[in-house]
Protein backbone atom coordinates (compact mmCIF):
# COMPACT_ATOMS: atom_id res chain seq x y z
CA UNK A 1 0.00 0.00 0.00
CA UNK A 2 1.05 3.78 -1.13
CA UNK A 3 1.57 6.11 2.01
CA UNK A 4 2.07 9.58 1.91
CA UNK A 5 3.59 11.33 5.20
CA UNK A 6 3.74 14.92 5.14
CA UNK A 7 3.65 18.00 7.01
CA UNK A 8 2.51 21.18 5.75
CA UNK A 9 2.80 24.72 6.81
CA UNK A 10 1.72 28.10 6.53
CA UNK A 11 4.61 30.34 4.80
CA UNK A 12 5.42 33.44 6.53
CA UNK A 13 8.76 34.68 4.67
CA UNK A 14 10.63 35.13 1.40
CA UNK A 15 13.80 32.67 2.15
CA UNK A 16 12.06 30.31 -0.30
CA UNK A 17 12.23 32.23 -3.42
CA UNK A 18 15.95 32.10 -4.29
CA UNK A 19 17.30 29.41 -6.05
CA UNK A 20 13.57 27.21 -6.41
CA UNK A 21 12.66 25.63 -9.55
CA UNK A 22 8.66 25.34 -10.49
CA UNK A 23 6.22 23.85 -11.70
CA UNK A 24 2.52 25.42 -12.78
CA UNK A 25 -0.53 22.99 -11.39
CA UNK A 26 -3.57 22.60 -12.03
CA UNK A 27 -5.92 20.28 -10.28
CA UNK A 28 -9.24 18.95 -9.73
CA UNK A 29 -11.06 16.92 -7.55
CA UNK A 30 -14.02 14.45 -8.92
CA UNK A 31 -15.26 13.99 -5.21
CA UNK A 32 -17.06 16.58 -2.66
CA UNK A 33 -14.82 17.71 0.15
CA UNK A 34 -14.39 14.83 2.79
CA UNK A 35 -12.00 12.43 4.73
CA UNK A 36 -11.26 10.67 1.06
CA UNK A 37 -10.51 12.08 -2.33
CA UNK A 38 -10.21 11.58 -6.25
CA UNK A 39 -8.00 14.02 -7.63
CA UNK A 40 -6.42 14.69 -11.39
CA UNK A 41 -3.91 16.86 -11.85
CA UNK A 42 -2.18 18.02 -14.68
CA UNK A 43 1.45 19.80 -13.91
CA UNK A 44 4.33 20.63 -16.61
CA UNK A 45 2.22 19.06 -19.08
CA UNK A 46 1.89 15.27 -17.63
CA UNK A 47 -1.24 14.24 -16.05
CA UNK A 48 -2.02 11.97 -13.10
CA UNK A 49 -5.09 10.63 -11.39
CA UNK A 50 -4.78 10.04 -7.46
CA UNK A 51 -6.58 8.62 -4.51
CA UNK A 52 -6.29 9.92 -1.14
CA UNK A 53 -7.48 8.23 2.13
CA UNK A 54 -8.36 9.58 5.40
CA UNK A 55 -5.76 11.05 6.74
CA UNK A 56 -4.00 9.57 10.39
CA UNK A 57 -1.96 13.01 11.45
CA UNK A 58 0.79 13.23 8.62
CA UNK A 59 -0.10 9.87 7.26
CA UNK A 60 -2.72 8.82 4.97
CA UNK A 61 -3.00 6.36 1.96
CA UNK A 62 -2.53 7.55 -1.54
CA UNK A 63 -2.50 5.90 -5.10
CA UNK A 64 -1.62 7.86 -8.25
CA UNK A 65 -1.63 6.78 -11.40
CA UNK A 66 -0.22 8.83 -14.46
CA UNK A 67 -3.41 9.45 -16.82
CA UNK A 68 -3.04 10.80 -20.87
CA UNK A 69 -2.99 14.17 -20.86
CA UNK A 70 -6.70 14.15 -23.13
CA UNK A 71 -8.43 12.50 -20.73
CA UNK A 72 -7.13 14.42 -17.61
CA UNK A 73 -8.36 17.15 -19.34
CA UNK A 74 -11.69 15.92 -20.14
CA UNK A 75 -11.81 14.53 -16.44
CA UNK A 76 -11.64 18.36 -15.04
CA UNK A 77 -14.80 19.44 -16.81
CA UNK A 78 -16.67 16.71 -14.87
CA UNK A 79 -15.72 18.21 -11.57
CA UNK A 80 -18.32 20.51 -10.12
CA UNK A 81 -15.84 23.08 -9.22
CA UNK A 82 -13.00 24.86 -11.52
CA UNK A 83 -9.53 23.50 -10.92
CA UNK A 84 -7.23 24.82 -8.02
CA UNK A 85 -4.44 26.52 -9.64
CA UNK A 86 -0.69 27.09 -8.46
CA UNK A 87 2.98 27.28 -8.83
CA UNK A 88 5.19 24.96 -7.28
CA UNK A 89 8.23 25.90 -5.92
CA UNK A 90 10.57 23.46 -5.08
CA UNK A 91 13.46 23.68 -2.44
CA UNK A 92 15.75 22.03 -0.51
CA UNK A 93 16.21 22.89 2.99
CA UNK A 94 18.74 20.45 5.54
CA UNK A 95 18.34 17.32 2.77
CA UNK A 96 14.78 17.84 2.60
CA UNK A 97 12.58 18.70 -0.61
CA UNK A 98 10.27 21.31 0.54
CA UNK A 99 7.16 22.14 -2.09
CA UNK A 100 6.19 25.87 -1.90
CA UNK A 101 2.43 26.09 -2.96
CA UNK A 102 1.78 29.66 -4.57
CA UNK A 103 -1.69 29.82 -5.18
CA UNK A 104 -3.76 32.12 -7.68
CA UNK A 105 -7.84 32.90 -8.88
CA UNK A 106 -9.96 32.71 -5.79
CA UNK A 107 -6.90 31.32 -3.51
CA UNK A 108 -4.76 34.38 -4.81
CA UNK A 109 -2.59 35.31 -1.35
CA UNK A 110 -2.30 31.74 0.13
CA UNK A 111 1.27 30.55 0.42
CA UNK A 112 1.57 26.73 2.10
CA UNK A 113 4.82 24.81 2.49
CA UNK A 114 4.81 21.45 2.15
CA UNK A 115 7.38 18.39 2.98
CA UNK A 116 7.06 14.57 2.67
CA UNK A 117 8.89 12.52 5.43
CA UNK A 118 9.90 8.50 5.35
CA UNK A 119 8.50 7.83 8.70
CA UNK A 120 6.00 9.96 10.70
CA UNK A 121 8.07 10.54 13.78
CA UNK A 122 10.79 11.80 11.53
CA UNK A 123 12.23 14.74 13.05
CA UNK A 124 12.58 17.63 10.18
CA UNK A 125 14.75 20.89 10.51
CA UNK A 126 11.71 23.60 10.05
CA UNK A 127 13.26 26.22 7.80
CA UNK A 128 12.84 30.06 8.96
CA UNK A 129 9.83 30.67 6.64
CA UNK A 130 7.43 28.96 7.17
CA UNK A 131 4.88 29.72 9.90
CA UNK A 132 1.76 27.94 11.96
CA UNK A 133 1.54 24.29 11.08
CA UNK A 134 -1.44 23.37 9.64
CA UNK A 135 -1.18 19.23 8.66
CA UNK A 136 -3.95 18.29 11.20
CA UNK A 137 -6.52 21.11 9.98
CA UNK A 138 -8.52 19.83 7.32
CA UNK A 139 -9.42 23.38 6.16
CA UNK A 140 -5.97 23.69 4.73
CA UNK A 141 -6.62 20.51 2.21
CA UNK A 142 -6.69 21.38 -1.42
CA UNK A 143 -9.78 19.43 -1.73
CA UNK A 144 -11.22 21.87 0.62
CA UNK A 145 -9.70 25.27 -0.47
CA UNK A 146 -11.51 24.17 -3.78
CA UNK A 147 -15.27 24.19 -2.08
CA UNK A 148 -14.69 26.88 0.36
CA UNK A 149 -11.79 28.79 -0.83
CA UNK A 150 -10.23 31.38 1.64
CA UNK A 151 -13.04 31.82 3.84
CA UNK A 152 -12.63 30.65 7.63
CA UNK A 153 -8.92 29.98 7.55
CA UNK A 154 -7.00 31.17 10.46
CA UNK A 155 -5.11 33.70 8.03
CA UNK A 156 -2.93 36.59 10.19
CA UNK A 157 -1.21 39.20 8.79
CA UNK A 158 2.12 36.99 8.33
CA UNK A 159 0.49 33.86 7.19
CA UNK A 160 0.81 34.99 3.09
CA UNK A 161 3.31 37.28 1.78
CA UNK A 162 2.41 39.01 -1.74
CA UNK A 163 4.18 37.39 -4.61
């Protein structure tokens, strides 16, 4: 079975910018908001299909599967909701690959960082930008941000920093 173990953040600084390399996203999710979900994404031009399960703190299941780009395409215009949109920006900080998550339309101002550990007890050297953690809160999941967007996050002043 596929596991995916990973913490995620609020950013609160710039340190992240220099140096990252990224990627443009967009994804969609073919279920409603809830503890499971069936997402396709299409990012630098490939396209995958993936499964998440309920999540157990940083741990959950996931399955992905890479899809032809036509059909992940045709796929997003059966979701109910338009597609989440963001750049990537990937960066390593003390041998970890951390994933920067700029987003834009609706989500325009929400900055998350993002990094996927071996084992859940894994200790990880937090880097000096990012903020509040926000792995447990399920308001922070993309497949959430997509039905309710930016309303009722916890957002303060130094949660998002302009692009």
């Amino acid at each position: 079975m596929a596991l995916e173990i990973e913490r995620k953040f609020l950013v609160t600084g710039n340190g992240w910018r220099a140096g990252a390399r990224t990627r443009t996203i967009a994804q969609a999710y073919l279920t409603p908001p809830g503890p499971t979900s069936v997402r396709v994404r299409i990012q630098d031009g490939r396209a995958t299909l993936t499964i998440k399960g309920e999540s157990r703190g940083a741990v959950r299941d996931e399955f992905e599967y890479p899809l032809p780009l036509e059909d992940a395409e045709a796929m997003m215009t059966l979701c109910q909701r338009p597609p989440i949109r963001k750049t990537r920006h990937e960066i390593v900080h003390a041998g970890k690959l951390w994933q920067v998550d700029v987003f834009e339309g609706p989500l325009a101002g929400l900055i998350m960082a993002e990094v996927e550990l071996l084992r859940a007890d894994e200790p990880v050297s937090l880097p000096d930008w990012v903020g509040r953690e926000v792995t447990d809160d399920r308001r922070y999941r993309n497949s959430s941000l997509i039905a309710s967007g930016l309303a009722g996050l916890d957002l303060d002043a130094t949660a998002c920093v302009p692009a």
